[in-house]
Protein backbone atom coordinates (compact mmCIF):
# COMPACT_ATOMS: atom_id res chain seq x y z
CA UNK A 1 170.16 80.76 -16.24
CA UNK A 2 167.01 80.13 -17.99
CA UNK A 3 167.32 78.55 -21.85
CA UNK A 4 166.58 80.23 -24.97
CA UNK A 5 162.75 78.82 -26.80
CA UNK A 6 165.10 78.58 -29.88
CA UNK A 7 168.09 77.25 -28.13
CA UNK A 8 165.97 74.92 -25.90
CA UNK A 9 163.47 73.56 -28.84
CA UNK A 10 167.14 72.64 -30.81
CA UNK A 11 168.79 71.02 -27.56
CA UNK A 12 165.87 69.44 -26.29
CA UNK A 13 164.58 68.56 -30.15
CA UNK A 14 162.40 64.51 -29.41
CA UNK A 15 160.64 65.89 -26.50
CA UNK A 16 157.14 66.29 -26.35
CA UNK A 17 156.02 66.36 -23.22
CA UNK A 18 155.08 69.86 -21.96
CA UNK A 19 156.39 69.01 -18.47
CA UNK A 20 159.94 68.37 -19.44
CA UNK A 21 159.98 71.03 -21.74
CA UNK A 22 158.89 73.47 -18.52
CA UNK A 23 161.28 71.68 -16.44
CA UNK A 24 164.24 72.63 -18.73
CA UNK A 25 163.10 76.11 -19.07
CA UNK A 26 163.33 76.86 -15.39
CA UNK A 27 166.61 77.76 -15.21
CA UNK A 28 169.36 75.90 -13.06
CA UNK A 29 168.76 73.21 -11.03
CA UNK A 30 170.26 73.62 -7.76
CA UNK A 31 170.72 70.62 -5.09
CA UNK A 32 168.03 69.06 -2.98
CA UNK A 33 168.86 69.25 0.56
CA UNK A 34 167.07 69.34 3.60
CA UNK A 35 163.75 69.15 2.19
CA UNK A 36 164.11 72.11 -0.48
CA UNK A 37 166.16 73.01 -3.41
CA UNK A 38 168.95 75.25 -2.67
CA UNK A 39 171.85 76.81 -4.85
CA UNK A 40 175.68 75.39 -4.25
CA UNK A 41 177.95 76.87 -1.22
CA UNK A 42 180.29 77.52 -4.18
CA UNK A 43 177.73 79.35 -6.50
CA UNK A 44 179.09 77.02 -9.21
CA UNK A 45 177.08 75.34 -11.93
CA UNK A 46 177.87 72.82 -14.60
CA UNK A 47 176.16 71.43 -18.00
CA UNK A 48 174.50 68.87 -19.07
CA UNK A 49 174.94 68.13 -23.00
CA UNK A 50 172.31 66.43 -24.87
CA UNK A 51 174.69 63.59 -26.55
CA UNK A 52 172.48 63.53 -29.47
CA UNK A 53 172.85 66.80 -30.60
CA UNK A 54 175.97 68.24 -28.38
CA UNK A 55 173.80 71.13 -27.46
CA UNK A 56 173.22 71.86 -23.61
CA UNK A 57 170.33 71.24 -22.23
CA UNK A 58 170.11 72.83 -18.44
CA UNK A 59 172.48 74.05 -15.97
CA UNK A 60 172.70 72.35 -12.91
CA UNK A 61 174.34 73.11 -9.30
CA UNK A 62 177.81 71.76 -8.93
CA UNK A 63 177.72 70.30 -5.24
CA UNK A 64 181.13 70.05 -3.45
CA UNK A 65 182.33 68.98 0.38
CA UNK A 66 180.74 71.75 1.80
CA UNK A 67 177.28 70.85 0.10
CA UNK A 68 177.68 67.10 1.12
CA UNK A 69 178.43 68.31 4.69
CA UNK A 70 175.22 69.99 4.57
CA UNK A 71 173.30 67.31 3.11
CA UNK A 72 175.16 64.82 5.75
CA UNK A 73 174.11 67.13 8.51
CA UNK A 74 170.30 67.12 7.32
CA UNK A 75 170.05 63.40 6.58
CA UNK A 76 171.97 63.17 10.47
CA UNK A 77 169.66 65.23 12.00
CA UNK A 78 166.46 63.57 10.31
CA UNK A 79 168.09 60.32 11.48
CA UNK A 80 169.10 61.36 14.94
CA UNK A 81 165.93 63.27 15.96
CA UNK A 82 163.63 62.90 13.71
CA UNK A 83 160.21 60.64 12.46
CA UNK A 84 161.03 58.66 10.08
CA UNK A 85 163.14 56.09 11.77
CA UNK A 86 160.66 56.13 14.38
CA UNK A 87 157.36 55.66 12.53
CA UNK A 88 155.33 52.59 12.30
CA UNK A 89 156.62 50.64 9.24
CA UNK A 90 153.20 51.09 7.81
CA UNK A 91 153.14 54.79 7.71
CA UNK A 92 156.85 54.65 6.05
CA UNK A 93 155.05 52.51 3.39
CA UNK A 94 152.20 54.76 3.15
CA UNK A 95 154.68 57.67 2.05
CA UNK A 96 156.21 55.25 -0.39
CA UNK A 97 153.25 54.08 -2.07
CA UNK A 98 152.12 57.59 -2.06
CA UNK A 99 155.16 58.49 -3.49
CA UNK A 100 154.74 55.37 -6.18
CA UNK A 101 151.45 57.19 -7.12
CA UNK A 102 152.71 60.62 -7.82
CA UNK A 103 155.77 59.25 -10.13
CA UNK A 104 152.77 57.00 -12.13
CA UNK A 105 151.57 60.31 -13.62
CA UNK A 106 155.09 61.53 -14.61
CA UNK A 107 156.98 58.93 -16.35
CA UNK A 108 156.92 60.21 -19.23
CA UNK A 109 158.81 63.10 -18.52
CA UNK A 110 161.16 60.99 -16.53
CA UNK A 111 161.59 59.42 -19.73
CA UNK A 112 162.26 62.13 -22.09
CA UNK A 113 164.54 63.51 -19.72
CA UNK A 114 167.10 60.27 -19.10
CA UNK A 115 166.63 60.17 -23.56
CA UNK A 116 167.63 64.04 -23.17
CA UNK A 117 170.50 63.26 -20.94
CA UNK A 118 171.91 60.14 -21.51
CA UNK A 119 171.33 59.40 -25.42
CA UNK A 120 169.55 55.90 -24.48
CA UNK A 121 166.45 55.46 -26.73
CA UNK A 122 163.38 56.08 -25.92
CA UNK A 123 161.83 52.60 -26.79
CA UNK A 124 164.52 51.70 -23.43
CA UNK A 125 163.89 54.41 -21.06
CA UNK A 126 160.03 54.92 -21.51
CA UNK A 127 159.40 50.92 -19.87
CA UNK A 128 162.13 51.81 -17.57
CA UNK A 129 160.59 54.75 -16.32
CA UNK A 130 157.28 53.04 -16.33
CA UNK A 131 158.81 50.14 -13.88
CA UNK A 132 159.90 53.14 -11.28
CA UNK A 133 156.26 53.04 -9.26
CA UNK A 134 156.10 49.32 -9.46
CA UNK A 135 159.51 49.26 -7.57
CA UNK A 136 158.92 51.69 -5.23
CA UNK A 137 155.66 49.45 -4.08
CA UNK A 138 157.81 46.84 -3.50
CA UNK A 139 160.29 48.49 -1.97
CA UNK A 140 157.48 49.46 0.32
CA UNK A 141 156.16 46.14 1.06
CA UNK A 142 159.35 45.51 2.63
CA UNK A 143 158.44 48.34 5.51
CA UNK A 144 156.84 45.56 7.85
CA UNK A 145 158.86 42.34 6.69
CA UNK A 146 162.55 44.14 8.56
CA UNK A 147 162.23 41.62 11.41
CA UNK A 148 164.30 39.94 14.05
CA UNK A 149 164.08 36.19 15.47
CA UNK A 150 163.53 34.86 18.66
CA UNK A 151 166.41 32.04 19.89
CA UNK A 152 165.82 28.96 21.97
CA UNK A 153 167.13 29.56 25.66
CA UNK A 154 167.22 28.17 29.01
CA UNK A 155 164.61 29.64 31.48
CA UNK A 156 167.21 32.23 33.09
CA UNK A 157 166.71 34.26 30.11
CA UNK A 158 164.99 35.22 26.93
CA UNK A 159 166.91 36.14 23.75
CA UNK A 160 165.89 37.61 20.67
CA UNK A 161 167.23 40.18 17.88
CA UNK A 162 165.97 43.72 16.41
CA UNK A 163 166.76 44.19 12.95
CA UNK A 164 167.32 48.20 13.15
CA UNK A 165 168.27 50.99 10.37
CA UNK A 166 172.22 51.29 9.72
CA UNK A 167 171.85 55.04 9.69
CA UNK A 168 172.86 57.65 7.09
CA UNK A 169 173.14 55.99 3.82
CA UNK A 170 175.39 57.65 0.65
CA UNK A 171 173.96 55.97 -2.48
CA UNK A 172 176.07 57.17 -5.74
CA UNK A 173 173.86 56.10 -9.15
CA UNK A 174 175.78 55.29 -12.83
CA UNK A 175 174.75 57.50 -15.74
CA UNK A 176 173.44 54.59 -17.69
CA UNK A 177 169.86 54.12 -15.93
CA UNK A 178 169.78 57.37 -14.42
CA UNK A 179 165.40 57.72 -13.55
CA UNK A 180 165.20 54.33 -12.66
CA UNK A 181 168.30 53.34 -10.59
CA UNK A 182 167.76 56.92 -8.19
CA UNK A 183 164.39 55.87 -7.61
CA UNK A 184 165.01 52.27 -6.54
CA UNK A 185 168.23 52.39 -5.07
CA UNK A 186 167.55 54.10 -2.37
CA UNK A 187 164.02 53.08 -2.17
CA UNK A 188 164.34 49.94 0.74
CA UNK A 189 166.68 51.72 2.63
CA UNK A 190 164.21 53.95 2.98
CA UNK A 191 161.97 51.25 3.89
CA UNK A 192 164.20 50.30 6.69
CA UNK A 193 163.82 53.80 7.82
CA UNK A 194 167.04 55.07 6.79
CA UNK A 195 168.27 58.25 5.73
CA UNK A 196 169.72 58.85 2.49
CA UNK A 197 172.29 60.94 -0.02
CA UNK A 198 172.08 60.16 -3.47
CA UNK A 199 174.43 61.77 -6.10
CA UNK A 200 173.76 60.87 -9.81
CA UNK A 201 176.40 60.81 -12.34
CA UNK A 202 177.41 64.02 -13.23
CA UNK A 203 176.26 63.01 -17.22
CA UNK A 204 172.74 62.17 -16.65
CA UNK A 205 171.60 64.30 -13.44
CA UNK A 206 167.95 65.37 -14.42
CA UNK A 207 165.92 63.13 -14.08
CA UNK A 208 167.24 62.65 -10.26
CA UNK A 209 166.32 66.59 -9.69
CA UNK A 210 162.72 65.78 -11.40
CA UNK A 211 162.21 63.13 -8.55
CA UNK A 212 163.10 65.63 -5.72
CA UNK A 213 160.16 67.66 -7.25
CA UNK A 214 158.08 64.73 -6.93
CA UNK A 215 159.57 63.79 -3.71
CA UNK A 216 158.75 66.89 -2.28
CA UNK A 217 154.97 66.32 -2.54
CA UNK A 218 154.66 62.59 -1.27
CA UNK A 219 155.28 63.93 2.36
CA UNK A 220 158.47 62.26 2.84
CA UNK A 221 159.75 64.48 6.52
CA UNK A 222 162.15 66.68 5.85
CA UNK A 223 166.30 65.38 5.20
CA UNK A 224 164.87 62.16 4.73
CA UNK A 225 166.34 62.53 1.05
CA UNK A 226 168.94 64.46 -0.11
CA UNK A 227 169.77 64.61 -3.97
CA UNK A 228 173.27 66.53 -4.29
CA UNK A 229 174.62 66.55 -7.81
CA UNK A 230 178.23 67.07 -9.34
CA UNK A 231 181.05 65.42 -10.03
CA UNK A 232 182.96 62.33 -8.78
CA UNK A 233 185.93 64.14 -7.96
CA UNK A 234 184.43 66.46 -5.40
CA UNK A 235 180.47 65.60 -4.64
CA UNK A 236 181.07 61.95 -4.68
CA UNK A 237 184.75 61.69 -3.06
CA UNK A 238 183.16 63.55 -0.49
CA UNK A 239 179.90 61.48 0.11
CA UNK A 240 182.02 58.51 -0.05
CA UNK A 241 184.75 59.74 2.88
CA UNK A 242 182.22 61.28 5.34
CA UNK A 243 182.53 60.23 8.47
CA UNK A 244 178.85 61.05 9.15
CA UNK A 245 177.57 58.60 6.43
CA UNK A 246 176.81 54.80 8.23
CA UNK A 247 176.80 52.93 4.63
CA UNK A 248 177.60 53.75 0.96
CA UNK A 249 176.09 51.84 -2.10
CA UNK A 250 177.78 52.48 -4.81
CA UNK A 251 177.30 51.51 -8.68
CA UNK A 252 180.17 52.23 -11.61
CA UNK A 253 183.86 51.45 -12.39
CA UNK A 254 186.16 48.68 -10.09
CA UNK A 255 189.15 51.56 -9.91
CA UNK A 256 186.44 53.98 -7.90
CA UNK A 257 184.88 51.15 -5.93
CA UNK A 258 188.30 50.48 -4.83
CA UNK A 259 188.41 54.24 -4.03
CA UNK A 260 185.28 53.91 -1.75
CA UNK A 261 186.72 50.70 -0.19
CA UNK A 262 189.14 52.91 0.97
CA UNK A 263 187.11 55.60 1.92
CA UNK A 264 185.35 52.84 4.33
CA UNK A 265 188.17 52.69 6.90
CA UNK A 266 187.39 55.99 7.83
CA UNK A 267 184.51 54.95 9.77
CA UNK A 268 184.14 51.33 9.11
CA UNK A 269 181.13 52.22 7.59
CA UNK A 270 179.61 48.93 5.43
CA UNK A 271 179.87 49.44 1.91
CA UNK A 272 178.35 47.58 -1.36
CA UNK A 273 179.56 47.78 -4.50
CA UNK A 274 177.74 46.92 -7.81
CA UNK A 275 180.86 47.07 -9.92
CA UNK A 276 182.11 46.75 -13.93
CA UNK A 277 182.46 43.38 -15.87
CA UNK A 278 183.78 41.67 -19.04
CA UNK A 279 181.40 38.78 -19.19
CA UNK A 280 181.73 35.83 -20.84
CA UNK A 281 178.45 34.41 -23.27
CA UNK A 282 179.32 31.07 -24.23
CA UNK A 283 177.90 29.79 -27.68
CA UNK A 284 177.92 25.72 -27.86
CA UNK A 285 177.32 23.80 -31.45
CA UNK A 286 174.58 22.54 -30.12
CA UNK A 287 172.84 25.60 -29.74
CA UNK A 288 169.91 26.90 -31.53
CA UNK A 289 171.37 29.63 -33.22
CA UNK A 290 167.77 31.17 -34.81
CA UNK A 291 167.65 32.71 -31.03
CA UNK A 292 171.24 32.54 -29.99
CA UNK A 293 172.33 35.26 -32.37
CA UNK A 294 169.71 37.83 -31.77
CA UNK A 295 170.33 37.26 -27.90
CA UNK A 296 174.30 37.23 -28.20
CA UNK A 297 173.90 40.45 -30.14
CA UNK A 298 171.67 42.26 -27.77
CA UNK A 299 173.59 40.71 -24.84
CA UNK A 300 176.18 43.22 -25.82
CA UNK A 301 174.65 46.23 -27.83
CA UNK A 302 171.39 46.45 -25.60
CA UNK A 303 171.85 50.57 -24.09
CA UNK A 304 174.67 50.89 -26.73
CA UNK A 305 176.75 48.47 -24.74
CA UNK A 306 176.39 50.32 -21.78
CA UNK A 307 175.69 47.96 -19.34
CA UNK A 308 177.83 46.16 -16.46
CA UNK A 309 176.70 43.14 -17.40
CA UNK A 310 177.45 42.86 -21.35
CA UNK A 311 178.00 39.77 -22.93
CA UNK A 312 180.71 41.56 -24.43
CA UNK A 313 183.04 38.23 -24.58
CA UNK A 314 180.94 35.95 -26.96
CA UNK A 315 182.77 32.36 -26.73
CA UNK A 316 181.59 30.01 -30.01
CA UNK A 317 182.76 26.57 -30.53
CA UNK A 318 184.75 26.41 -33.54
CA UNK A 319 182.60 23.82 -35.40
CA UNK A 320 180.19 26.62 -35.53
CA UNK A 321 182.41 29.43 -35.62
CA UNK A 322 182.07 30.54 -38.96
CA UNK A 323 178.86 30.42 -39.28
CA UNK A 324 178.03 32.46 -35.87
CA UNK A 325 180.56 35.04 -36.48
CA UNK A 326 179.11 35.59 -40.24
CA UNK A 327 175.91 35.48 -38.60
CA UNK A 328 176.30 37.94 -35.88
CA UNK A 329 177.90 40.51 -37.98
CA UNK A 330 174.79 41.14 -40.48
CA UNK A 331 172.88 40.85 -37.18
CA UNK A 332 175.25 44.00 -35.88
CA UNK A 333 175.46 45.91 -39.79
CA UNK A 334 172.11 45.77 -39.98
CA UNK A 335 170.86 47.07 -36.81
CA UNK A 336 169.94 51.17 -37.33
CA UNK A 337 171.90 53.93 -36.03
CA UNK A 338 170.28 56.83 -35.40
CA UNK A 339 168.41 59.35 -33.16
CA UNK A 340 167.30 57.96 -29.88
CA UNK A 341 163.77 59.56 -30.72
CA UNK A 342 163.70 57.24 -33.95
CA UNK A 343 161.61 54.10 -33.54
CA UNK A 344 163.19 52.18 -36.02
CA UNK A 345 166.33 52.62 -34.81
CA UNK A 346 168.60 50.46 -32.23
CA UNK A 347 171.58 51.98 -31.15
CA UNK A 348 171.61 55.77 -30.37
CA UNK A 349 174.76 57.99 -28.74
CA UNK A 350 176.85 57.30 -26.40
CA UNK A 351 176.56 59.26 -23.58
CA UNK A 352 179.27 62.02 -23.82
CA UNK A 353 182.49 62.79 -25.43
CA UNK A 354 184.74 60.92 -23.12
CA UNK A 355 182.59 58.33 -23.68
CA UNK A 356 182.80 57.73 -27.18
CA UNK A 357 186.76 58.75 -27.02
CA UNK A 358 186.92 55.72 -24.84
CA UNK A 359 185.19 53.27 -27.46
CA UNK A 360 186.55 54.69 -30.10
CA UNK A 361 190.07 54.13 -28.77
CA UNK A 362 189.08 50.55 -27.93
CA UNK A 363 187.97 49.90 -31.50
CA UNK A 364 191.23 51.54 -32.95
CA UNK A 365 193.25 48.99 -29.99
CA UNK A 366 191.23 46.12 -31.81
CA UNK A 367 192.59 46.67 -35.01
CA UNK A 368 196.13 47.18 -33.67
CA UNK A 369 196.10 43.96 -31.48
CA UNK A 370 195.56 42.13 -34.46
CA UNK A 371 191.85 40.95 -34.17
CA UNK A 372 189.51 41.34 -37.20
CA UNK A 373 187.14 44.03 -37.49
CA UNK A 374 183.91 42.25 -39.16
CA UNK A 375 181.46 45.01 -38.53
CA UNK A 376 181.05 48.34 -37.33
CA UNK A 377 183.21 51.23 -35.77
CA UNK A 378 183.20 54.75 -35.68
CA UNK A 379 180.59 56.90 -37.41
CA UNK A 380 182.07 59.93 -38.46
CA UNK A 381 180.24 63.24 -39.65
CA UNK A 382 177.79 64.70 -37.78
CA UNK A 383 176.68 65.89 -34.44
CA UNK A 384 176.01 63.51 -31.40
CA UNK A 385 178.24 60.51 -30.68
CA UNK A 386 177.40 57.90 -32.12
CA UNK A 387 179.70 54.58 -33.11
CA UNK A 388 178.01 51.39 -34.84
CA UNK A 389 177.52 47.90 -33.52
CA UNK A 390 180.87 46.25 -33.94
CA UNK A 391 182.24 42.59 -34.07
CA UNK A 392 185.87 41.59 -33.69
CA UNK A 393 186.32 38.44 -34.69
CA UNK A 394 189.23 35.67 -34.20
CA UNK A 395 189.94 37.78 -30.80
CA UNK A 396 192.64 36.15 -28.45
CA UNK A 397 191.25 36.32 -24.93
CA UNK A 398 194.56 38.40 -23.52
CA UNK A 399 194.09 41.17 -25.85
CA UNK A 400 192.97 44.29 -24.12
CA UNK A 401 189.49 44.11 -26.29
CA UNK A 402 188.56 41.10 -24.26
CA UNK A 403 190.11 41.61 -21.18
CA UNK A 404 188.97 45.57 -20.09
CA UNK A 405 186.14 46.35 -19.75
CA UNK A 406 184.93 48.79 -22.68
CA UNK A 407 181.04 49.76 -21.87
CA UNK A 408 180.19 50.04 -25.77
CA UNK A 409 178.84 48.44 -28.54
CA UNK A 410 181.63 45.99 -28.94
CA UNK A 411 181.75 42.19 -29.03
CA UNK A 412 184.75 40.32 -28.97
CA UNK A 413 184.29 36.25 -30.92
CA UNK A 414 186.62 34.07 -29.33
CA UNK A 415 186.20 30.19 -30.52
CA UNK A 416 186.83 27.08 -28.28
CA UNK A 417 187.12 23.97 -28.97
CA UNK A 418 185.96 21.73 -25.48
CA UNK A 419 183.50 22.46 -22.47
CA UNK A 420 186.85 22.64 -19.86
CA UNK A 421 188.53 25.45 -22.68
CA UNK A 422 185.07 27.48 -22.11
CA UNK A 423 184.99 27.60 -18.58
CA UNK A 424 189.23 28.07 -18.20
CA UNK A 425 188.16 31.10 -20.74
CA UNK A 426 184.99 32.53 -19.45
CA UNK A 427 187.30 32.42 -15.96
CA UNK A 428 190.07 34.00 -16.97
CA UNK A 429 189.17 37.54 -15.92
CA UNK A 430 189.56 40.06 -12.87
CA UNK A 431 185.62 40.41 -13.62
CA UNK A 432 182.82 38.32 -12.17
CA UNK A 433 179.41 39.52 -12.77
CA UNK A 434 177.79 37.83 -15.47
CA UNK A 435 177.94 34.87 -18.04
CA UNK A 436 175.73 33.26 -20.05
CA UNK A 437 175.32 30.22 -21.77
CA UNK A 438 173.82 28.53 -24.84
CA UNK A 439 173.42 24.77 -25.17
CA UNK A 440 170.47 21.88 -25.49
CA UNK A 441 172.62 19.87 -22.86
CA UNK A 442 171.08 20.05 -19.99
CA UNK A 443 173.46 18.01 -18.09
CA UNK A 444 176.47 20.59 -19.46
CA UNK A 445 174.45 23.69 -18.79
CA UNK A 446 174.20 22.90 -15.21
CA UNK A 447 177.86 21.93 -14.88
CA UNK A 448 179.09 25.23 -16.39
CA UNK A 449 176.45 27.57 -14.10
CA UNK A 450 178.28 25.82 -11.32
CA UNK A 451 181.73 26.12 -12.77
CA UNK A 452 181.81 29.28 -14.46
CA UNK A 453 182.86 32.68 -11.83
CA UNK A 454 180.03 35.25 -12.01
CA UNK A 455 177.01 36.31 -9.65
CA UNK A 456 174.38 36.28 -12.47
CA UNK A 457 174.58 32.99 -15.25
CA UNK A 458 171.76 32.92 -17.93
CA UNK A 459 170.75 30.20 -19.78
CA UNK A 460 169.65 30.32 -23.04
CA UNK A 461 168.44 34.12 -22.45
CA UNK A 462 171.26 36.44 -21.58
CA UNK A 463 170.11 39.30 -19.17
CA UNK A 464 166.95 38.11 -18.11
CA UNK A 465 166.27 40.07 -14.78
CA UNK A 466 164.27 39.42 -11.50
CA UNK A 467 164.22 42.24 -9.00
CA UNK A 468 164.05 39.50 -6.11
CA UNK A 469 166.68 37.67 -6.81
CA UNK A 470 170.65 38.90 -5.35
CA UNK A 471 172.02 40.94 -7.93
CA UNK A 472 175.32 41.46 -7.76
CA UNK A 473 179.31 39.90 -8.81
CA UNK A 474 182.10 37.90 -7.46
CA UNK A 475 185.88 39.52 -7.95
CA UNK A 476 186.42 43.07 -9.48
CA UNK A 477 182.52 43.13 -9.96
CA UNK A 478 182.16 44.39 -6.73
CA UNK A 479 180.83 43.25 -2.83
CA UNK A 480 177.59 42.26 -1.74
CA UNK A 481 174.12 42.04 -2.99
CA UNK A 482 170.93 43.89 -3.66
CA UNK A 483 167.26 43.01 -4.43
CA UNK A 484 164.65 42.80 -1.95
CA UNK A 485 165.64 40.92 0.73
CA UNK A 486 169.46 40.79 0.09
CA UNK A 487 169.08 44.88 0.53
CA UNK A 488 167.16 44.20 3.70
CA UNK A 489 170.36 42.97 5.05
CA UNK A 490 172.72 45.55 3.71
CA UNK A 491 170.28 48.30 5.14
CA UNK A 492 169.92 46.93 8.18
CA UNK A 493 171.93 46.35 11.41
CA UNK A 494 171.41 43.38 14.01
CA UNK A 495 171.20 43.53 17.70
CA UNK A 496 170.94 41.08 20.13
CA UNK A 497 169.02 41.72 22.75
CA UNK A 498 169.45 39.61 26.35
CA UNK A 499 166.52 39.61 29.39
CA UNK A 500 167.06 38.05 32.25
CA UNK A 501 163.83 36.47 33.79
């Protein structure tokens, strides 16, 4: 059903761009499979809410089993019997780049869209969108770098290995990059000449359908991507237990990574899992607290503390306690809450109504624990959900605040006294993904990198990123690693291959 001018100018009010205005007036978005769009088996559609304003902004196809059969038989066959596994990795590159090329002249839409859909601001999800043809370059650079290795034999034989495609590949995106993350994500498995399935989050699915547009003029053959949206119970259950799909990547919560663990005995099909986290950012006295602050606070409230990675346990020595915890609280009550369109402000929504239930309830569970509410909470009145920056301070590190993981704008202040208390803290967790650390010391800051339990430490700049280093966490934060070569390997199978001579 095609959106009201009126209805779509108030839902879609922030958007300029005439493309994403069209793109939302088109009517529902049905699934990409097989090379063309195509309604669900079901008939069944679901909305997508503009968190800003809690008006809808499109309909979109709910995908079930049967549509994720469908989409596993075309990404089979396309696998099985088609090109694209077969072509020189040059010519898979040249479809990439080409594909790189066409997304350059629509990022801004891309943009709008995720700020539509998700509630992030725009000042976060216009770079974002402007990184997408940037990463799928170097994505495509890895085409001709999936290589094997010769081995030293005797002279009855020669040995070497083929470095090969895994096959069907189910790739299941969080709602809190949404343009960005389906764009790379699947990007160097198709590289490595692998078919894929990708099913965005059920919150933020348009700007994945605005890519299949796009996809559908770089050439790609067709099956070779498959875009099916809906929800987790049903689309991505599915995608996750097929026996046709070879590997599953998979980015959200630890209770449905677990879920696709399980779904992996099905087939043994490899699985990696970019999962949640409650990491620790730990503050020493020695610190310089001019930049500590500002990068403690937007350790945690960067995307409205939606990130996996969130220094959302901030551990301060208690000779500077005070003074950090004073500090970062003007730091959080003066940040602006507003529309994501604004470009003064720096924390919009939430992304949906469950969302900000769930923070909300966390904030409340705060107060009730016993810890000490120095700035924000809830901001009621209004339309669009949005809750301010907020600080507990004097937080015990078993209280639920600092122990589960929230995904909001809420930091928990614990103080510490020695370097051994910091790292028995920062450790004390079922999460492993990040942790950062703040010190002059640079004797200390390379003993607590090496002692402290996460996949990503940062020193003295929390959350700096490089896309070709292994990204990824130890415990509950999930299994494996991704980032150029590191998702060479998970992509890829190895086969030995024996001549006698």
């Amino acid at each position: 059903m095609a959106e009201s001018d009126d209805s779509l100018a108030l839902a879609a009010e922030g958007a300029r761009n005439e493309n994403t205005l069209r793109f939302l007036k088109s009517g529902a978005r049905g699934l990409y499979i097989g090379g063309r769009f195509v309604p669900s088996l079901s008939g069944k559609t679901f909305e997508t809410i503009n968190p800003a304003n809690e008006r809808r902004l499109a309909m979109v196809a709910e995908g079930g089993e049967a549509d994720i059969d469908a989409a596993v038989a075309a990404a089979r066959k396309a696998f099985d019997h088609g090109p694209w596994p077969r072509m020189r990795p040059a010519d898979r590159a040249k479809v990439l780049y080409r594909l790189a090329d066409i997304v350059q002249a629509h990022t801004e839409e891309l943009a709008e869209l995720d700020t539509l859909d998700s509630g992030l601001m725009i000042s976060v999800t216009r770079p974002a969108a402007q990184g997408i043809p940037d990463a799928l370059r170097e994505a495509a650079s890895w085409a001709n770098k999936v290589q094997g290795e010769t081995y030293p034999t005797g002279t009855d034989h020669f040995s070497f290995s083929l470095r090969e495609p895994v096959g069907v590949c189910g790739i299941i995106i969080p709602w809190n990059g949404p343009a960005v993350l389906a764009a790379r994500k699947p990007a160097i498995a198709l590289a490595c000449g692998n078919t894929v399935i990708v099913k965005p989050a059920e919150q933020t699915p348009l700007s994945a359908l605005r890519l299949a547009e796009l996809i559908s003029e770089a050439g790609f053959p067709e099956g070779v991507i498959n875009i099916v949206t809906g929800f987790g119970l049903g689309a991505g259950s599915a995608l996750a237990n097929h026996p046709g799909v070879d590997a599953m990547s998979f980015t959200g919560s630890a209770a449905v990574g677990q879920e696709i663990v399980r779904g992996s005995a099905i087939n043994f099909k490899k699985v990696m899992l970019e999962l949640g986290g409650k990491s620790p950012h730990v503050i020493f006295a020695d610190a310089d607290l001019e930049r500590a602050v500002p990068n403690a606070a937007l350790g945690v409230f960067r995307n409205h503390g939606q990130m996996c990675f969130a220094g959302s346990r901030i551990l301060v020595q208690r000779e500077i306690y005070p003074e950090f915890a004073a500090a970062l609280a003007k730091f959080a009550a003066d940040m602006k809450v507003a529309s994501p369109w604004d470009p003064d402000a720096k924390i919009g929504p939430l992304v949906s109504a469950a969302q900000f239930e769930r923070v909300t309830g966390y904030i409340d569970l705060g107060v009730r624990e016993g810890a000490r509410l120095s700035a924000g909470g809830r901001l009621d009145g209004g339309k669009g959900y949005y809750v301010r920056p907020t600080v507990f301070s004097d937080v015990e590190n078993r209280m639920r605040i600092a122990q589960e993981e929230i995904f909001g704008p809420v930091a928990s202040l614990i103080p510490f006294d020695t370097e051994e208390e910091a790292v028995a803290k920062g450790n004390d967790t079922v999460y492993g993904l990040g942790a950062g650390i703040w010190t002059r010391d640079v004797g200390r800051a390379i003993r607590m990198s090496r002692q402290l339990r996460a996949g990503h430490v940062w020193i003295n700049g929390y959350g700096l990123r490089n896309e070709m280093a292994p990204f990824g966490g130890f415990k509950h934060s999930g299994i494996g690693r991704e980032g150029g070569k590191y998702s060479v390997e998970f992509y890829s199978e190895m086969k030995s291959v024996f001549i006698s001579v």
